[in-house]
N, C-alpha and C. Protein backbone atom coordinates (compact mmCIF):
# COMPACT_ATOMS: atom_id res chain seq x y z
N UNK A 1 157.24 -66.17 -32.88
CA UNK A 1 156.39 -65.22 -33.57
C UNK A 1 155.00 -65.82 -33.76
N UNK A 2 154.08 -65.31 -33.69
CA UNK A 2 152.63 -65.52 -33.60
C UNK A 2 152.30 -64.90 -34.73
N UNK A 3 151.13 -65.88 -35.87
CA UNK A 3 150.78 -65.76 -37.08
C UNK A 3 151.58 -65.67 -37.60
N UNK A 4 151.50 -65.52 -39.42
CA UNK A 4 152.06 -65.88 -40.46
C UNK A 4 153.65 -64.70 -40.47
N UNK A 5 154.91 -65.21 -41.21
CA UNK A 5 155.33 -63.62 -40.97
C UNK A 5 155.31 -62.72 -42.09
N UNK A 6 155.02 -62.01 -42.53
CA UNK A 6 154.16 -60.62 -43.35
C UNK A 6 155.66 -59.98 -43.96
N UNK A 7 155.35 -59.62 -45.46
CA UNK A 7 156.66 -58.38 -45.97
C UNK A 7 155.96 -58.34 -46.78
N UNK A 8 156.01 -56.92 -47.27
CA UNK A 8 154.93 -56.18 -48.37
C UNK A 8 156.11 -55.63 -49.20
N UNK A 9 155.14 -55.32 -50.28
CA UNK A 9 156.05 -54.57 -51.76
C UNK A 9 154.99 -53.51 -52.00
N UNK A 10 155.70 -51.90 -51.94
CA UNK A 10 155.00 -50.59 -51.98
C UNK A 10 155.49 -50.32 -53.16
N UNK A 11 154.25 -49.54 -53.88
CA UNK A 11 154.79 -48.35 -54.78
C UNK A 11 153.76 -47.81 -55.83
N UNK A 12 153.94 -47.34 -56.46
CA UNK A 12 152.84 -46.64 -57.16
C UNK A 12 152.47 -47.54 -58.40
N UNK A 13 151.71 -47.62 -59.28
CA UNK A 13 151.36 -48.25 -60.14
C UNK A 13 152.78 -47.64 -61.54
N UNK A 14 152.98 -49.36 -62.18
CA UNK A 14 154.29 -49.69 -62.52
C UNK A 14 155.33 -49.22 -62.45
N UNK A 15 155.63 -49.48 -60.82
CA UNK A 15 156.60 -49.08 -60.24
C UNK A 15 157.90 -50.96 -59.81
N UNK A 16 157.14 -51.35 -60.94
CA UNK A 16 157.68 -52.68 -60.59
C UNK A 16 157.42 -53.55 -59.63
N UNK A 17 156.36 -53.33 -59.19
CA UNK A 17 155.48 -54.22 -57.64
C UNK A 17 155.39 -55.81 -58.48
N UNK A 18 154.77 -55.78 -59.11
CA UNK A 18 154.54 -57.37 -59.51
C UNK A 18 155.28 -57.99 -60.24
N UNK A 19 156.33 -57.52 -60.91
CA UNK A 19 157.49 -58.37 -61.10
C UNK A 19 158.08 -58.45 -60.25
N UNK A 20 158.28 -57.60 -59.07
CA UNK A 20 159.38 -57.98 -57.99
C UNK A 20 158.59 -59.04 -57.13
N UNK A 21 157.61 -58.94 -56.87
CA UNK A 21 157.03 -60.18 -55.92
C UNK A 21 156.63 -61.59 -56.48
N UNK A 22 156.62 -61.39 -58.15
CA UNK A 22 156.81 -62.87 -58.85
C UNK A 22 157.64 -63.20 -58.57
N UNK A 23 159.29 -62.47 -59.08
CA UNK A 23 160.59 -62.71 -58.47
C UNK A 23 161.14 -63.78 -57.60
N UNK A 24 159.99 -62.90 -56.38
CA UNK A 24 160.64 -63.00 -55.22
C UNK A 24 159.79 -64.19 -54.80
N UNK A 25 159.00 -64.47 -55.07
CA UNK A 25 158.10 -65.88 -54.99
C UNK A 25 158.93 -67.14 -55.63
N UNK A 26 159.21 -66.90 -56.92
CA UNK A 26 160.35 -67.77 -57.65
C UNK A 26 161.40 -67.67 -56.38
N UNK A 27 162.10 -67.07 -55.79
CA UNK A 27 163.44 -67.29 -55.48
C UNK A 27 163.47 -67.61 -54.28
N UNK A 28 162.09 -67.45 -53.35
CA UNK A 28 162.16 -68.00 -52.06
C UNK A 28 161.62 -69.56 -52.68
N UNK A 29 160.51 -69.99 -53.05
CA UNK A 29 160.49 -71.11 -53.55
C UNK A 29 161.18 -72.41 -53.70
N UNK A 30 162.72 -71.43 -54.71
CA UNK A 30 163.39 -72.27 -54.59
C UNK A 30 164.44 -72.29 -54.02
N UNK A 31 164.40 -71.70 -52.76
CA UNK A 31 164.80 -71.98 -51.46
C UNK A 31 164.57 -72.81 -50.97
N UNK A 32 163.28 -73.67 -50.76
CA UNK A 32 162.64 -74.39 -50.38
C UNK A 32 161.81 -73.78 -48.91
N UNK A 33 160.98 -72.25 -49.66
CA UNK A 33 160.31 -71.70 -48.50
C UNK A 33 158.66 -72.12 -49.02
N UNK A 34 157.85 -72.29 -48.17
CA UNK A 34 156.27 -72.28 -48.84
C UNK A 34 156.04 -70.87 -48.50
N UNK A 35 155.09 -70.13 -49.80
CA UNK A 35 155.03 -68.49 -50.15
C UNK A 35 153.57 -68.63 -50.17
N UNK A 36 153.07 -67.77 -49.99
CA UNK A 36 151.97 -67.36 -50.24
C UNK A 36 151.68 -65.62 -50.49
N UNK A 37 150.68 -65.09 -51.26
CA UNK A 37 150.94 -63.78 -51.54
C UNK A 37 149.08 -63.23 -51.45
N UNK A 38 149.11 -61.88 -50.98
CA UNK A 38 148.02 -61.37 -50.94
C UNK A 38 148.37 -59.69 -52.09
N UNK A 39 147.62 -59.81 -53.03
CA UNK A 39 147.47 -58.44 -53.82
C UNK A 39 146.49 -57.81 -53.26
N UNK A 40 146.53 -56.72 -53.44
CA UNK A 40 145.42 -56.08 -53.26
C UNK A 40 145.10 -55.20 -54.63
N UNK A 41 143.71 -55.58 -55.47
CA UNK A 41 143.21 -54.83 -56.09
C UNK A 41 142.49 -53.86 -56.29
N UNK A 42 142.44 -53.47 -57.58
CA UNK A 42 141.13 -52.42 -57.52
C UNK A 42 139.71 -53.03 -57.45
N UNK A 43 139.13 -51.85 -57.41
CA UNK A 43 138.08 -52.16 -57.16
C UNK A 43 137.15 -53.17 -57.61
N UNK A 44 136.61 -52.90 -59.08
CA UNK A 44 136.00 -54.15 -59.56
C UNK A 44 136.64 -55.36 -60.71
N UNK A 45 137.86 -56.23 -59.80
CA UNK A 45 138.78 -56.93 -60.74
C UNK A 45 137.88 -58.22 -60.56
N UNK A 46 137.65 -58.83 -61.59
CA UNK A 46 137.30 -60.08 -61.73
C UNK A 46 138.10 -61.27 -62.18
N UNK A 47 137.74 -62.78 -61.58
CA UNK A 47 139.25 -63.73 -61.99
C UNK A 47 138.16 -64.89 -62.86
N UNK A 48 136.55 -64.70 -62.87
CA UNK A 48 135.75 -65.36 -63.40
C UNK A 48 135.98 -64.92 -65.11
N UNK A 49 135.45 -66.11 -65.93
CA UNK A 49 135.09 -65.62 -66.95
C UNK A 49 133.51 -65.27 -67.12
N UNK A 50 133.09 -64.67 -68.08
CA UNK A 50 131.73 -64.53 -68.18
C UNK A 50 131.20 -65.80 -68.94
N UNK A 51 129.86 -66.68 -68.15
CA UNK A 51 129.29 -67.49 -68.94
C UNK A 51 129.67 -68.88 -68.38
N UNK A 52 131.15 -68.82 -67.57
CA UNK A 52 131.47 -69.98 -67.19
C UNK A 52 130.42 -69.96 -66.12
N UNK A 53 130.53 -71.85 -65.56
CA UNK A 53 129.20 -72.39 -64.56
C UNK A 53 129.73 -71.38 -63.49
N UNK A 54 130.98 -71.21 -62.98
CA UNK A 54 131.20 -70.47 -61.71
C UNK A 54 130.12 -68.65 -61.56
N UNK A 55 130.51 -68.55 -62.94
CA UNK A 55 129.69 -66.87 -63.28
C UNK A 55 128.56 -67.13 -62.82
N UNK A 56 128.02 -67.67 -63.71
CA UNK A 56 126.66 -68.15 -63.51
C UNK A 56 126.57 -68.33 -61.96
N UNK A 57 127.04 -69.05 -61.27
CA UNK A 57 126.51 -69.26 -60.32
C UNK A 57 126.69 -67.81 -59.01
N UNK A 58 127.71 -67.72 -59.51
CA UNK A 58 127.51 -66.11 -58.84
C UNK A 58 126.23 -64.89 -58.92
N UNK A 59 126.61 -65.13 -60.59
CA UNK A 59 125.20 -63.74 -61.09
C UNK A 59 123.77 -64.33 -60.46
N UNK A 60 123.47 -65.92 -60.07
CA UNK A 60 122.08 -66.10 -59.83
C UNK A 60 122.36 -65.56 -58.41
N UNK A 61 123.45 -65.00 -57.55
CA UNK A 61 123.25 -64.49 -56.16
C UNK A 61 124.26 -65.30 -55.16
N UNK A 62 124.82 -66.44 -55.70
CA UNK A 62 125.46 -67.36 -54.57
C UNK A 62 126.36 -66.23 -53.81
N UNK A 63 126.55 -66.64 -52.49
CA UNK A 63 127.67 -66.05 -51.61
C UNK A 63 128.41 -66.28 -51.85
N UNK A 64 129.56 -67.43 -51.70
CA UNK A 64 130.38 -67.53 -52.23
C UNK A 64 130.04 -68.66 -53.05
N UNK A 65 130.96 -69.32 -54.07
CA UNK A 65 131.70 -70.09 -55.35
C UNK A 65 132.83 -70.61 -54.96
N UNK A 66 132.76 -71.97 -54.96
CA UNK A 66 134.26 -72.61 -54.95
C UNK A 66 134.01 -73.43 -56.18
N UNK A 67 135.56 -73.56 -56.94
CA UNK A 67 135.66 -74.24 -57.48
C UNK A 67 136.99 -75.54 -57.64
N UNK A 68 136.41 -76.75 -57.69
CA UNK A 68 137.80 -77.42 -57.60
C UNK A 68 138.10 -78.51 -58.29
N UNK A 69 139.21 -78.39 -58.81
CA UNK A 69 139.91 -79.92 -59.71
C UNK A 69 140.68 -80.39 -58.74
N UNK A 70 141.32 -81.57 -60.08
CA UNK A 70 142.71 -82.01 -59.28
C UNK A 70 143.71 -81.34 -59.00
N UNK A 71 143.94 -80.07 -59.51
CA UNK A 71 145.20 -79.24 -59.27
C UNK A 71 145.11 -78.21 -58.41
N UNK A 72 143.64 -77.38 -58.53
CA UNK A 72 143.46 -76.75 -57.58
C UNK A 72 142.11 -76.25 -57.19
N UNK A 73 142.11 -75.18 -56.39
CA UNK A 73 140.96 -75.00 -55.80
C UNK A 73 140.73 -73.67 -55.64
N UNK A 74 139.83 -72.58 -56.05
CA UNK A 74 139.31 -71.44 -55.81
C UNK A 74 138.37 -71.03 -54.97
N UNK A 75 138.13 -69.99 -54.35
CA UNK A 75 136.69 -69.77 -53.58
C UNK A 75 136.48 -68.15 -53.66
N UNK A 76 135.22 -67.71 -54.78
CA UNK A 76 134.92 -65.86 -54.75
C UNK A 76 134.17 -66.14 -53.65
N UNK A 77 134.38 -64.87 -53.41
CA UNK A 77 133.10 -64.24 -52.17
C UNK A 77 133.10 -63.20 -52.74
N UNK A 78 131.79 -62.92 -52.93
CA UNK A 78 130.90 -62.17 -53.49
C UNK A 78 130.55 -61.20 -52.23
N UNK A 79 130.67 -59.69 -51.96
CA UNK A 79 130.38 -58.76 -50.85
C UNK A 79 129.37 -58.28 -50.78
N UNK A 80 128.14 -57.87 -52.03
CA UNK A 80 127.16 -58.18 -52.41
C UNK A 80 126.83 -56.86 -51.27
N UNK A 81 127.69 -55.98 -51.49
CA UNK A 81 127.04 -54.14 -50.77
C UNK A 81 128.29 -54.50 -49.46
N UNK A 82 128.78 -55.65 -49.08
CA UNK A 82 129.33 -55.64 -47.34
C UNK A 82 130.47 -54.76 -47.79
N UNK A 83 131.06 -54.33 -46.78
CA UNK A 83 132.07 -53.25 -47.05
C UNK A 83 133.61 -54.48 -47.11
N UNK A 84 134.24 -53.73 -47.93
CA UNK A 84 135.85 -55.11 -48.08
C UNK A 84 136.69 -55.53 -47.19
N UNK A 85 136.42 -56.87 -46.96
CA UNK A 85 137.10 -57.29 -45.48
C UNK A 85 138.56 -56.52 -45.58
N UNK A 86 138.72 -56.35 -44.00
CA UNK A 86 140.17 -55.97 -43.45
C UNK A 86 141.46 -56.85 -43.84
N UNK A 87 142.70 -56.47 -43.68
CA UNK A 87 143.97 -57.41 -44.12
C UNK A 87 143.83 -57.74 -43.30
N UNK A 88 143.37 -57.83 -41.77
CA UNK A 88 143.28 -59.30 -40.81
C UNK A 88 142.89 -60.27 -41.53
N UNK A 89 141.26 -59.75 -41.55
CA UNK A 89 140.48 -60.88 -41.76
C UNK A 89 140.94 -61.46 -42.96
N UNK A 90 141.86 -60.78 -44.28
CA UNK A 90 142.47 -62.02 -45.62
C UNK A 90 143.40 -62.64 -44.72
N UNK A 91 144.05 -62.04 -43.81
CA UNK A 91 145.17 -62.86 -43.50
C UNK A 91 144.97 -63.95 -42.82
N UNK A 92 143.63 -64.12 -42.02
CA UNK A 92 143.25 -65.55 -41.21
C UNK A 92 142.91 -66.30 -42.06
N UNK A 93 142.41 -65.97 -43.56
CA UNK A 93 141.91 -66.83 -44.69
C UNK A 93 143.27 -67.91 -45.10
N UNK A 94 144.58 -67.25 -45.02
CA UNK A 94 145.61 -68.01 -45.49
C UNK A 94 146.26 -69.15 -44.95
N UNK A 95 146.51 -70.30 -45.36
CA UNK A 95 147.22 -71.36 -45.29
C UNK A 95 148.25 -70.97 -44.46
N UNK A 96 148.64 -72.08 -43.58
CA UNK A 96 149.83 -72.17 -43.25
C UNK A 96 150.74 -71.92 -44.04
N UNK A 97 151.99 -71.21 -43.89
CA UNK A 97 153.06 -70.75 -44.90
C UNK A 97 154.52 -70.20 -44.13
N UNK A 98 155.46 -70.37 -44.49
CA UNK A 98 156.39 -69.38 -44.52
C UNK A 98 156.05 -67.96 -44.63
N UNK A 99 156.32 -68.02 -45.40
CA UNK A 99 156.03 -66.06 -45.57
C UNK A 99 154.58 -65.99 -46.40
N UNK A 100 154.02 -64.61 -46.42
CA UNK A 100 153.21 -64.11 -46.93
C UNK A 100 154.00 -62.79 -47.31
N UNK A 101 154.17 -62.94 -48.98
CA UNK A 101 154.40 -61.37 -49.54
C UNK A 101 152.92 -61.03 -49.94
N UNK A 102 153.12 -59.29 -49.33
CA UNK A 102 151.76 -58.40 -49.72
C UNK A 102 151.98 -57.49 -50.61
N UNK A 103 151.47 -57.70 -51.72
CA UNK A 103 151.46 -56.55 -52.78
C UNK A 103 150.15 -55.27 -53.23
N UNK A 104 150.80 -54.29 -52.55
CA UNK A 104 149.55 -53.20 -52.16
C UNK A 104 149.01 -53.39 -50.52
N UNK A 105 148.11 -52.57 -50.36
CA UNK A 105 148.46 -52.50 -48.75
C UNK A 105 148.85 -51.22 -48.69
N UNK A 106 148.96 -50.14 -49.63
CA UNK A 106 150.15 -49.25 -49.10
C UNK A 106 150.32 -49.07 -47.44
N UNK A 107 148.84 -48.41 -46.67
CA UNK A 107 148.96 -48.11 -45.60
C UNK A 107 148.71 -49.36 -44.50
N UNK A 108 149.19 -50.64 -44.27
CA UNK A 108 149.51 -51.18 -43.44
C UNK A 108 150.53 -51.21 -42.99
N UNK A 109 150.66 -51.67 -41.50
CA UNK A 109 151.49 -51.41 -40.69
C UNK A 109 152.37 -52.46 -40.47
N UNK A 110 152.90 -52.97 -41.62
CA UNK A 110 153.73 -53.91 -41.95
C UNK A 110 155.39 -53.82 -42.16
N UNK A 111 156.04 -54.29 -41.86
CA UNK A 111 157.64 -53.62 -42.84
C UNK A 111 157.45 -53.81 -44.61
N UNK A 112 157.69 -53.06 -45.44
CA UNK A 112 157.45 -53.14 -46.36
C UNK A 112 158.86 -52.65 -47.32
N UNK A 113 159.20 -52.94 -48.38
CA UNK A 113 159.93 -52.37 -49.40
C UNK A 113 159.48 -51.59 -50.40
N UNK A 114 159.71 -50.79 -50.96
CA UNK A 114 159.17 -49.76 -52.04
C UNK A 114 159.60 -49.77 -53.15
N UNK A 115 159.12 -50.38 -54.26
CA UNK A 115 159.45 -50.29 -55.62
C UNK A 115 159.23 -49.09 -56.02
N UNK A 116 160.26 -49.04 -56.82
CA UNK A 116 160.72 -47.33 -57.30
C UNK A 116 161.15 -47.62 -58.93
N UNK A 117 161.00 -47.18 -60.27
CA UNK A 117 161.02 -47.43 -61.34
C UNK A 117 160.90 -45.83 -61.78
N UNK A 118 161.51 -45.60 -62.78
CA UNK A 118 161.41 -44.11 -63.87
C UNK A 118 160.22 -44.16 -64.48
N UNK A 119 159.68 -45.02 -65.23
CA UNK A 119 158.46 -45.47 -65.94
C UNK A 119 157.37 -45.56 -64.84
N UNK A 120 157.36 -44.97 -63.48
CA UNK A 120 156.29 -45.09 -62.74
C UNK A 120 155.24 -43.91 -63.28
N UNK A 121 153.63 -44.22 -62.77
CA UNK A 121 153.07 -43.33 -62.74
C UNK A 121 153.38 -41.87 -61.99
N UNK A 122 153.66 -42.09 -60.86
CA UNK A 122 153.91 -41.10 -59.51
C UNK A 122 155.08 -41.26 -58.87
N UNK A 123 156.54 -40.94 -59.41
CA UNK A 123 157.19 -40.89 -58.83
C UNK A 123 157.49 -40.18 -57.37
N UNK A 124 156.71 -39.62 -56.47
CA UNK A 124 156.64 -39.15 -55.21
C UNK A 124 157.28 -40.40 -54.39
N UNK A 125 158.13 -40.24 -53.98
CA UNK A 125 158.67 -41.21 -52.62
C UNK A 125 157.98 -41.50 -52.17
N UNK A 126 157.30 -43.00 -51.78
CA UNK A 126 156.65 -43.43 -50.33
C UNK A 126 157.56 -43.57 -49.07
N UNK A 127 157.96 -43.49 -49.53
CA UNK A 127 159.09 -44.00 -47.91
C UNK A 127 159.37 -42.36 -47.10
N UNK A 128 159.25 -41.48 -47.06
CA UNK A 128 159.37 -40.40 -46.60
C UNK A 128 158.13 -40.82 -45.30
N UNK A 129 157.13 -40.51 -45.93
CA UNK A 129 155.70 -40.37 -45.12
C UNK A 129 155.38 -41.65 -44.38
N UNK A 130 156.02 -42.89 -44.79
CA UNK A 130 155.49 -44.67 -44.44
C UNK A 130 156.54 -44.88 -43.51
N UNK A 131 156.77 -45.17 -41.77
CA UNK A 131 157.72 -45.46 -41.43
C UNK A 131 157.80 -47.43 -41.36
N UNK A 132 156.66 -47.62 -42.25
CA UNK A 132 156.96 -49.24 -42.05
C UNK A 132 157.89 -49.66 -43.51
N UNK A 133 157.94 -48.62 -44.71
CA UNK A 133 159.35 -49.03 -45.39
C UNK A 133 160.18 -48.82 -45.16
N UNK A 134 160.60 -50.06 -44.88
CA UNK A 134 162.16 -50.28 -44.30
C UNK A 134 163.76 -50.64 -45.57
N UNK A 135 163.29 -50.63 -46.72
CA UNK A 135 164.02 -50.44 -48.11
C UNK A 135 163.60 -49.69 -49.36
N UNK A 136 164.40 -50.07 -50.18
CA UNK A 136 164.02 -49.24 -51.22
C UNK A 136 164.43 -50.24 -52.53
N UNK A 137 163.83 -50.39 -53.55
CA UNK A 137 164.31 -51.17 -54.84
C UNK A 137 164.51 -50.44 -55.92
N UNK A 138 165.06 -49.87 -56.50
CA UNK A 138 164.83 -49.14 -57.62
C UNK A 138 165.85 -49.58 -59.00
N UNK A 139 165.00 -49.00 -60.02
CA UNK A 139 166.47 -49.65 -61.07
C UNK A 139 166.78 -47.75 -61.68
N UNK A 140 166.96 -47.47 -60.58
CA UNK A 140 167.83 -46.02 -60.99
C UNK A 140 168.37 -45.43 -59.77
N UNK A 141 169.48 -44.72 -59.44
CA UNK A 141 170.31 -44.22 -58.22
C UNK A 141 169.22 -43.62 -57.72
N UNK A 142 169.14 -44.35 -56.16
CA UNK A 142 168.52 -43.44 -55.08
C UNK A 142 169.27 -42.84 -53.86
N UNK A 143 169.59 -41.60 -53.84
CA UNK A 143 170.40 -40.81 -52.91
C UNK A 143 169.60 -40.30 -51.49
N UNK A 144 168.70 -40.30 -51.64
CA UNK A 144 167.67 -39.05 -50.62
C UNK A 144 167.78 -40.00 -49.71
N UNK A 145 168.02 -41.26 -49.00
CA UNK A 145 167.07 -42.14 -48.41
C UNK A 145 168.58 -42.13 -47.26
N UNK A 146 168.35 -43.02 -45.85
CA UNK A 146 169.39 -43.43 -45.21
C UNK A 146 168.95 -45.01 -45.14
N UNK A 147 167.98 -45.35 -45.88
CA UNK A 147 167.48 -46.98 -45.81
C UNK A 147 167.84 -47.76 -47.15
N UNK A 148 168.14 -48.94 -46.63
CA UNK A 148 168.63 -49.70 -47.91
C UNK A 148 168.22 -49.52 -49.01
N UNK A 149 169.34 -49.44 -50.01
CA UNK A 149 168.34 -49.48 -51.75
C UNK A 149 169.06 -50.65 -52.53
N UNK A 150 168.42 -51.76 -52.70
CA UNK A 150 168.69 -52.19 -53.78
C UNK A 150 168.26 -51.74 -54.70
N UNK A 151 169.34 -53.07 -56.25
CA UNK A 151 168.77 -52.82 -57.87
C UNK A 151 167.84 -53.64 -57.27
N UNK A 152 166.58 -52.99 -58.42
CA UNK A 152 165.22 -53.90 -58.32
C UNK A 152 165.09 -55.46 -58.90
N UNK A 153 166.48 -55.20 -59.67
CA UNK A 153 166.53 -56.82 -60.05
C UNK A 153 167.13 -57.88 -59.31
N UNK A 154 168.13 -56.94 -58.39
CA UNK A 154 168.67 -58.11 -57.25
C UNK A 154 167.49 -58.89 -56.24
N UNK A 155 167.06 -60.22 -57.26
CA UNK A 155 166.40 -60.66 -56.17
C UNK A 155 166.99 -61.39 -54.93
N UNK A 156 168.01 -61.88 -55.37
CA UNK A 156 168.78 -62.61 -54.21
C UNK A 156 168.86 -62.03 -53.07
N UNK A 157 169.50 -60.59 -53.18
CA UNK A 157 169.96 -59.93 -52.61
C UNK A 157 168.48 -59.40 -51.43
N UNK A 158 167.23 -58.86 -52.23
CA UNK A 158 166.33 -58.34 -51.71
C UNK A 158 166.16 -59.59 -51.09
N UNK A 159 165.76 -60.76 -51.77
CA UNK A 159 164.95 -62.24 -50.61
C UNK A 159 165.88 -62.34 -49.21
N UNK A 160 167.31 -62.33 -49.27
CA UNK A 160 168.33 -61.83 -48.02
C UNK A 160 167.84 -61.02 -47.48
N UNK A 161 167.14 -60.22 -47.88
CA UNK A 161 166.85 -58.72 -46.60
C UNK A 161 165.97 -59.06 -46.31
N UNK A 162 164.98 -59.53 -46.67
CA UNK A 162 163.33 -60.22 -46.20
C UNK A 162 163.73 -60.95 -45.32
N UNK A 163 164.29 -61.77 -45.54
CA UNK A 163 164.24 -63.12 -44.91
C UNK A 163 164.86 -62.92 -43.36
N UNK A 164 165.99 -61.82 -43.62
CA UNK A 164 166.74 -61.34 -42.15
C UNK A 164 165.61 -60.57 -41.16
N UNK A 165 164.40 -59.77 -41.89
CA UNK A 165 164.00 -58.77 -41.54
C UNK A 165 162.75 -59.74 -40.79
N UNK A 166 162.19 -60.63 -41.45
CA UNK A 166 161.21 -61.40 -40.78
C UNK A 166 161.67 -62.01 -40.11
N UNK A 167 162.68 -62.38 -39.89
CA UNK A 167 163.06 -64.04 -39.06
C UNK A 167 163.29 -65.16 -39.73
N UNK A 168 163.08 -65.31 -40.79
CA UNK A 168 162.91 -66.26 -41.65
C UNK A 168 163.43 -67.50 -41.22
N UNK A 169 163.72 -68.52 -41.15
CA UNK A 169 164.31 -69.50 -40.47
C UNK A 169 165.08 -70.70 -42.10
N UNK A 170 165.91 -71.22 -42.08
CA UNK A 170 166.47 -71.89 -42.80
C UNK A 170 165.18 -73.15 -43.16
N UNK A 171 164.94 -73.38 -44.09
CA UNK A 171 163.84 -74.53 -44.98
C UNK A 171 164.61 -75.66 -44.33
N UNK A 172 163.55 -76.36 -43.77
CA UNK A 172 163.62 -77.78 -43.40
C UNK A 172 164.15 -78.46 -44.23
């Protein structure tokens, strides 16, 4: 397989997307898989504080900002009017890894799973219209579907279907 291998988590806003891909980060982990994860946000989310040197150095115009300790290392890029890079172009940004889970993305052409929750905003099915979800997670009976449904809490169970569905290979 050529480049990283890709599984996304669909669904509408709190539909359980980001607890299931914390989850599922915890449980491949400690598998002994290296994870890496791409969200996709809204529009104007910020991870700066205001006032810190990094702000600052943004608001005077910098392109990008890195910042780095001993533990780790950040880098904004600032788009400054450019239109928002493509999921290629984040995806060449990423480290070598095992997997990359994508959270949001709806319309890439990825295999993806669909978090499904009662407490969602929009309960409308994605998986009808998306032929790249290939499951379903929900923590309430889903009948309509002929594609897998797990409980949304079985992570074991879901990291098994990932892992079959990518290729995943047994941790060194």
């Amino acid at each position: 397989m050529t480049g990283p291998r890709i599984f996304g988590i669909s669904g509408w806003k709190n539909s359980g997307k980001t607890g299931l891909a914390v989850r599922l980060v915890s449980e491949f982990t400690r598998r002994g898989y290296r994870i890496s994860t791409i969200k996709h946000a809204h529009h104007d989310f910020d991870i700066d504080k205001v006032g810190a040197d990094s702000f600052r150095h943004r608001e005077a115009g910098a392109h990008e900002v890195t910042i780095v300790s001993g533990t780790r290392y950040a880098i904004m890029h600032e788009l400054r009017g450019a239109p928002e890079p493509n999921f290629e172009e984040i995806l060449a940004r990423i480290a070598p890894c095992d997997l990359v889970l994508i959270e949001g993305y709806k319309r890439e052409p990825i295999p993806k799973i669909e978090a499904r929750r009662v407490e969602a905003k929009n309960r409308e099915p994605l998986a009808p219209g998306d032929p790249h979800i290939v499951a379903i997670a929900a923590d309430h009976a889903v009948s309509d579907t002929t594609l897998p449904v797990f409980d949304l809490d079985d992570t074991p169970a879901i990291a098994d279907f990932i892992a079959r569905t990518v290729g995943l290979p047994d941790p060194a």
